[in-house]
Protein backbone atom coordinates (compact mmCIF):
# COMPACT_ATOMS: atom_id res chain seq x y z
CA UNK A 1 99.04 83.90 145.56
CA UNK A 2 97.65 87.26 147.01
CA UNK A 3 95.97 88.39 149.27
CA UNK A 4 92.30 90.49 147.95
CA UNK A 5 93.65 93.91 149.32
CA UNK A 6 96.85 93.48 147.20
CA UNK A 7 96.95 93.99 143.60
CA UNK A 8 98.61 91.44 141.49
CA UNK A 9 101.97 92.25 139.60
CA UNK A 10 101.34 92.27 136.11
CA UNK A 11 104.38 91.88 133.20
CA UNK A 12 103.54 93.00 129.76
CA UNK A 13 106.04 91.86 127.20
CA UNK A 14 105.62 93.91 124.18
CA UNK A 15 104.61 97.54 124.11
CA UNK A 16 102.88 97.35 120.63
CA UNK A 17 99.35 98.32 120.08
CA UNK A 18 98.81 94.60 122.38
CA UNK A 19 100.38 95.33 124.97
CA UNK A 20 98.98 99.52 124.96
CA UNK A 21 95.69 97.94 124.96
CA UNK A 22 96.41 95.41 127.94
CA UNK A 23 97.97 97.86 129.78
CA UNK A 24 95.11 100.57 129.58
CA UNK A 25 92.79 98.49 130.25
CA UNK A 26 94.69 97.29 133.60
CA UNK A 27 94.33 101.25 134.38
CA UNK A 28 91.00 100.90 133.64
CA UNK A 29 90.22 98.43 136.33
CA UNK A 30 92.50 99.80 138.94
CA UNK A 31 95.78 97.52 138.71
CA UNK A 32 98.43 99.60 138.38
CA UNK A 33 101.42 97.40 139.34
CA UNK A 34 101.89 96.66 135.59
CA UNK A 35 105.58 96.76 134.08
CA UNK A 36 106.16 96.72 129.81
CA UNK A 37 109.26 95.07 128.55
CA UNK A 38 109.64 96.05 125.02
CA UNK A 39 112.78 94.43 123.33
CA UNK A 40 113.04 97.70 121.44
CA UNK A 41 114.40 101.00 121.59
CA UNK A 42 110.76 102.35 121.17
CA UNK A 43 107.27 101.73 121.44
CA UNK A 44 105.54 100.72 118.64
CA UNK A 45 105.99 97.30 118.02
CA UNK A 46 105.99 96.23 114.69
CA UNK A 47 104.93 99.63 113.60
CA UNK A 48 108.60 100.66 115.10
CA UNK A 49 110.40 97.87 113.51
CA UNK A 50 108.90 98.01 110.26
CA UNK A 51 110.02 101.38 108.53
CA UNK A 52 110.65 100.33 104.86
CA UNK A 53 109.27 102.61 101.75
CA UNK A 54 105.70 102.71 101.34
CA UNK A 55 105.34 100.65 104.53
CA UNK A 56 101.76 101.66 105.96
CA UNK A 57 98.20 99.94 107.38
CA UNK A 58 96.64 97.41 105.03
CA UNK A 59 92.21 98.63 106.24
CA UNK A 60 91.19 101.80 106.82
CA UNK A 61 92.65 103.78 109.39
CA UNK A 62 89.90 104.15 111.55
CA UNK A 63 89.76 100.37 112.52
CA UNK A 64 93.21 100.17 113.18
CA UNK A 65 92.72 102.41 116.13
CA UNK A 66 92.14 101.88 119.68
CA UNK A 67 88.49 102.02 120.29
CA UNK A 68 89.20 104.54 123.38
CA UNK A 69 91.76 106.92 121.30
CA UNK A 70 90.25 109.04 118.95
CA UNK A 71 92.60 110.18 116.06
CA UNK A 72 91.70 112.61 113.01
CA UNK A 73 93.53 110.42 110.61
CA UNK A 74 95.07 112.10 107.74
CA UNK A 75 94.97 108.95 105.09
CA UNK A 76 92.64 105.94 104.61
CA UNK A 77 95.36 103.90 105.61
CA UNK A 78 97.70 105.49 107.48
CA UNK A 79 101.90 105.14 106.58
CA UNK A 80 104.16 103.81 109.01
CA UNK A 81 104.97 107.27 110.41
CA UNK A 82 101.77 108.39 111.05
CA UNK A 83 101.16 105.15 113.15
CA UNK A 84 104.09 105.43 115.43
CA UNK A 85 103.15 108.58 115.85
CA UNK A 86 99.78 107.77 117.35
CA UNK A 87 101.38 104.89 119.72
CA UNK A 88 103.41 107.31 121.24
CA UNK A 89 101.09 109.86 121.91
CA UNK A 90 98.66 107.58 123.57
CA UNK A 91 101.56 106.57 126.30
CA UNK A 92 101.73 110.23 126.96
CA UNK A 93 98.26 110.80 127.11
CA UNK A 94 97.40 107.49 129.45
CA UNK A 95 100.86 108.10 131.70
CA UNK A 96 102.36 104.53 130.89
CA UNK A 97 106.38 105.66 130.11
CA UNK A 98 106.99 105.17 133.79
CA UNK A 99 105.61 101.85 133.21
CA UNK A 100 107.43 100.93 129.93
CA UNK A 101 111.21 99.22 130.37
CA UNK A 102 112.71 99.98 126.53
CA UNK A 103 115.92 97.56 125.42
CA UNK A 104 114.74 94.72 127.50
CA UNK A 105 113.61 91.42 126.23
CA UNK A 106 112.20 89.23 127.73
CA UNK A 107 114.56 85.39 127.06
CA UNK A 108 112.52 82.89 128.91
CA UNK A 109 109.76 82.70 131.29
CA UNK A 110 108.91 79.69 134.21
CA UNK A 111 106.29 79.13 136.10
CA UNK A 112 106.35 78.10 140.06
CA UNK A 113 103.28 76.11 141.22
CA UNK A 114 104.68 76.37 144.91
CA UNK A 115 104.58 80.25 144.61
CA UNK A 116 101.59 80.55 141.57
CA UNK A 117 104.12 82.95 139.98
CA UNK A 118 106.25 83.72 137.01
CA UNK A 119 109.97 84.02 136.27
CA UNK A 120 111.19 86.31 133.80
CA UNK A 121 114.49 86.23 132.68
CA UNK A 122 115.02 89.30 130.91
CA UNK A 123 118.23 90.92 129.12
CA UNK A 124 121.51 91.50 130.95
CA UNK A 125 120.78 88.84 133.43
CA UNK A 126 118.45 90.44 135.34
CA UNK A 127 114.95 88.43 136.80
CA UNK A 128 111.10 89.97 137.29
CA UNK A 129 108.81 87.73 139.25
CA UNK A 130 104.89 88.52 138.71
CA UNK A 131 101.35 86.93 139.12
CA UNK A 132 100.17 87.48 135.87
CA UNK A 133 101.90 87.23 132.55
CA UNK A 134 100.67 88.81 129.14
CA UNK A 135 102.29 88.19 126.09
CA UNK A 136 101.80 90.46 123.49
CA UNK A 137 104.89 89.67 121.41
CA UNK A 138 102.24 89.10 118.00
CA UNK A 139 104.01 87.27 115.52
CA UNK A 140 106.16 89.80 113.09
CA UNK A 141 108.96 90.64 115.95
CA UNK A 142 111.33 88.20 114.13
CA UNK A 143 112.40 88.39 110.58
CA UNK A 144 112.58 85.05 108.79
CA UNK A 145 116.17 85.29 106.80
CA UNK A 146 116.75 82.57 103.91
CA UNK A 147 119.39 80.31 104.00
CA UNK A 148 119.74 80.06 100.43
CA UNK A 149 123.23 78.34 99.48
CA UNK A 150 125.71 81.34 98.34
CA UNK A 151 123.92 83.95 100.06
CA UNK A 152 126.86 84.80 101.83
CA UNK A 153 128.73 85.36 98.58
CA UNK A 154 126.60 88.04 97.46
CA UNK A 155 129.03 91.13 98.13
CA UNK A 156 126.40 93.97 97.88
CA UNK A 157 124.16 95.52 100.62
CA UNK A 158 121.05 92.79 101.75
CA UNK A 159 118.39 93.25 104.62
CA UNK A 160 115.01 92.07 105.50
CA UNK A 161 112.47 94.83 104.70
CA UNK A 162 111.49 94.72 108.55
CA UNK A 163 115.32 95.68 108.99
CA UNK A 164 115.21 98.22 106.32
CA UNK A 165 118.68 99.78 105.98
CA UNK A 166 118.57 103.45 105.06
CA UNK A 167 122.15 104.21 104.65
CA UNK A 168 121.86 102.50 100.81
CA UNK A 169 120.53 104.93 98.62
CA UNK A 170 118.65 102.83 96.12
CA UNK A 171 118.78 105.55 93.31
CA UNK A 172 120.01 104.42 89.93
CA UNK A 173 120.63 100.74 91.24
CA UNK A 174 119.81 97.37 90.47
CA UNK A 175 117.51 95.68 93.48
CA UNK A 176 116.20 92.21 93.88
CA UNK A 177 112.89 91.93 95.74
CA UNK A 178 111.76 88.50 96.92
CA UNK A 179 108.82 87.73 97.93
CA UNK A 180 105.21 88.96 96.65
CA UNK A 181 103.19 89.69 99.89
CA UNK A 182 101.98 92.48 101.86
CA UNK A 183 105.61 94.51 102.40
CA UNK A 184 106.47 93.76 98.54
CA UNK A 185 103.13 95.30 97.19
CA UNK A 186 104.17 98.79 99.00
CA UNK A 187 107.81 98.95 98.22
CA UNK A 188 107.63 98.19 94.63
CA UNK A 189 105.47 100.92 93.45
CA UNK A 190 107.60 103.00 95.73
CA UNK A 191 110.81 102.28 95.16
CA UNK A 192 110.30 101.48 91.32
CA UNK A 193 110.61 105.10 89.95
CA UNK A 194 114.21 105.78 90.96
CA UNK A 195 115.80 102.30 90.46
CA UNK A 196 117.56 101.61 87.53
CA UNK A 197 116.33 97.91 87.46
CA UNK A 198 114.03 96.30 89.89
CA UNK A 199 113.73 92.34 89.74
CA UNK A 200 110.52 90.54 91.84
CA UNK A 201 110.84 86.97 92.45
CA UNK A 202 107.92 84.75 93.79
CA UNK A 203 107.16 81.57 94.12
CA UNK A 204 103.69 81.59 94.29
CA UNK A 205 100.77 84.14 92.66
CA UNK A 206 98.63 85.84 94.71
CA UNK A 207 95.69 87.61 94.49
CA UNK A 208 95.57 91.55 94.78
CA UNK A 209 92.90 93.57 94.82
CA UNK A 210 92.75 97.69 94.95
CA UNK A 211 93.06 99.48 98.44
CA UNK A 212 91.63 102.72 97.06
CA UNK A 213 93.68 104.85 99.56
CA UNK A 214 94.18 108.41 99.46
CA UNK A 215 94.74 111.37 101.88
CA UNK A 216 91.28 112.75 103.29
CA UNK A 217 90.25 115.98 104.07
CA UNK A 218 89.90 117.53 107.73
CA UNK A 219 86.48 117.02 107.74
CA UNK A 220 86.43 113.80 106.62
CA UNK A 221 88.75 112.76 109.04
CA UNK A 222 86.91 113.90 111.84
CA UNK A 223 83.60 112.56 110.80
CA UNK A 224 85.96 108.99 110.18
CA UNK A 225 87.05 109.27 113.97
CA UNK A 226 83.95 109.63 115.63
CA UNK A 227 83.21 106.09 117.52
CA UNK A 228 81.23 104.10 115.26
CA UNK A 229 77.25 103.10 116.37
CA UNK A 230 77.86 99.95 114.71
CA UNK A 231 77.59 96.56 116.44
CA UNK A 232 80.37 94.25 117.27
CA UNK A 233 82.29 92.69 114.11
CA UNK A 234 80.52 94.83 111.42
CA UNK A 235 83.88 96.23 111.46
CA UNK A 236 84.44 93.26 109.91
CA UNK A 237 81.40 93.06 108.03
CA UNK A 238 82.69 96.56 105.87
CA UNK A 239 85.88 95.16 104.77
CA UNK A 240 84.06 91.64 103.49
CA UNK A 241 81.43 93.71 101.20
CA UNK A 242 84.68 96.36 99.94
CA UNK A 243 85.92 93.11 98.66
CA UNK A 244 83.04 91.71 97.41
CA UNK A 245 82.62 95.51 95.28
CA UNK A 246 85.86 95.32 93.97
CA UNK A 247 85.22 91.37 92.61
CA UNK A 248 86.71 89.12 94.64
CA UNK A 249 84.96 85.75 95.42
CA UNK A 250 83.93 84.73 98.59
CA UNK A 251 83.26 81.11 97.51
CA UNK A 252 86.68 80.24 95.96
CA UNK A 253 86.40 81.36 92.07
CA UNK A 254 88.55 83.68 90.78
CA UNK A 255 87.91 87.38 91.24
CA UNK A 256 85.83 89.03 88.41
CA UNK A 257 88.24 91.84 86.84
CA UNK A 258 91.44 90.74 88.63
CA UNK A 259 94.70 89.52 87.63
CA UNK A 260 96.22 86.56 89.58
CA UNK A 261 99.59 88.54 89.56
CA UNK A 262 102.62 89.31 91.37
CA UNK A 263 102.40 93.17 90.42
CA UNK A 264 101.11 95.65 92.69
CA UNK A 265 97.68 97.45 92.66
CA UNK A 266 98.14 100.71 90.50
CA UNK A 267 97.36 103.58 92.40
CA UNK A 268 109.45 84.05 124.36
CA UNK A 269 109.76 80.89 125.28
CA UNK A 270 107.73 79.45 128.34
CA UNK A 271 108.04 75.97 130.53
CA UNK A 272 104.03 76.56 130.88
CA UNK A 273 100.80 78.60 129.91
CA UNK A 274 99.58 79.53 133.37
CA UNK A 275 98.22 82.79 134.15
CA UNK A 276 99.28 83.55 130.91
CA UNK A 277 97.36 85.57 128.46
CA UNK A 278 98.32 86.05 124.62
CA UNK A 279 97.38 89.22 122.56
């Protein structure tokens, strides 16, 4: 495949935090023929792709953060801008543009057990052979569009809120959200004040429960960035007993003091999965 004095070639597809994290770490450990293919214009991933109103982290800031990249975040959970923001700076502080290919996808990838490498094809017809393929695509890169019968006769602007259209100015119109999850519960409370009428369709209730975020002072910030002397998963661990103080059940009964309601809180393809690895 080859030979111990030679490095392996390395292809990254996805230059999200996934594929910033896989390629660091290749740095790390001294491989540095690495190439990104990002489908994109940018880096990012879906913090990039995702810029509707309101759109921002759903746990704290601080673990959403690479564990090596200290940031003096500026919110508890940090807005879509904010994010981007912090992607991009860590490619210019770890050196990895040269190693980032922006407007390429990656359409198909084949693996040769004669040669023990890959195939990409990528964009424009052009092929990458490597040793080692990591896919770090995640699993919000494509928007799911209905295919609702007369959607096409519907003459006024409509877009998937990870395709958020800024040219409409929403002011004094009538909208139609559908859809109760995770990118609903930040537009509506965003977007609600300057509507003239804003409709919310779902088809199934959910349970919400308060984030409790707010901007944080400078020294708050700092002390939140400082790497954590906590053992791995407690992480975790935080964000199970913040639910369990703001009522919700961990054994399937309804949350004490919650509403089961849709409204807001108030405040590639591949022919076979050798040296493959998914982020």
């Amino acid at each position: 495949m080859f030979g111990k004095s030679k490095s392996p070639t390395v292809a990254i597809i996805g230059a999200g935090f996934g594929g910033l994290s896989a390629a660091i770490t290749l740095q790390n450990a001294g491989i540095q023929d690495f190439t990104l293919f990002e489908a994109s214009t940018r880096v990012g991933g879906t913090w990039w792709d995702n810029q509707y109103p309101g759109c921002e982290v759903d746990v704290p800031s601080h673990m959403y953060s690479f564990p090596f990249k200290r940031h003096d975040w500026t919110r508890t959970h940090a807005k879509q801008a904010e994010l981007h923001a912090y992607l991009e700076e860590t490619v210019v502080d770890y050196g990895l543009a040269p190693k980032i290919r922006l407007g390429v996808p990656v359409e198909r990838a084949v693996w040769d057990e004669s040669t023990h490498a890959w195939t990409l094809s990528l964009g424009h017809g052009e092929t990458f052979v490597c040793h080692i393929l990591i896919s770090a695509v995640g699993f919000l890169n494509v928007p799911q569009y209905p295919s609702w019968p007369g959607l096409e006769l519907f003459e006024g602007p409509k877009f998937h809120t990870a395709r958020w259209e800024h040219q409409h100015d929403l002011a004094g119109r009538t909208v139609a959200i559908v859809g109760t999850g995770s990118s609903a519960t930040q537009i509506v409370p965003t977007i609600a004040p300057i509507v003239k009428h804003l409709h919310l369709f779902q088809r199934e209730p959910g349970w919400v429960l308060p984030k409790g975020d707010h901007d944080l002072t400078p020294r708050r910030a700092q002390e939140m960035a400082q790497p954590a002397a906590l053992p791995l998963g407690a992480d975790q661990g935080l964000l199970v007993d913040r639910a369990r103080s703001s009522g919700a059940a961990t054994s399937g009964s309804p949350a004490r003091g919650s509403t089961r309601s849709a409204r807001p809180p108030p405040s590639p393809t591949s022919t076979r999965s050798s040296p493959i690895v998914r982020i």
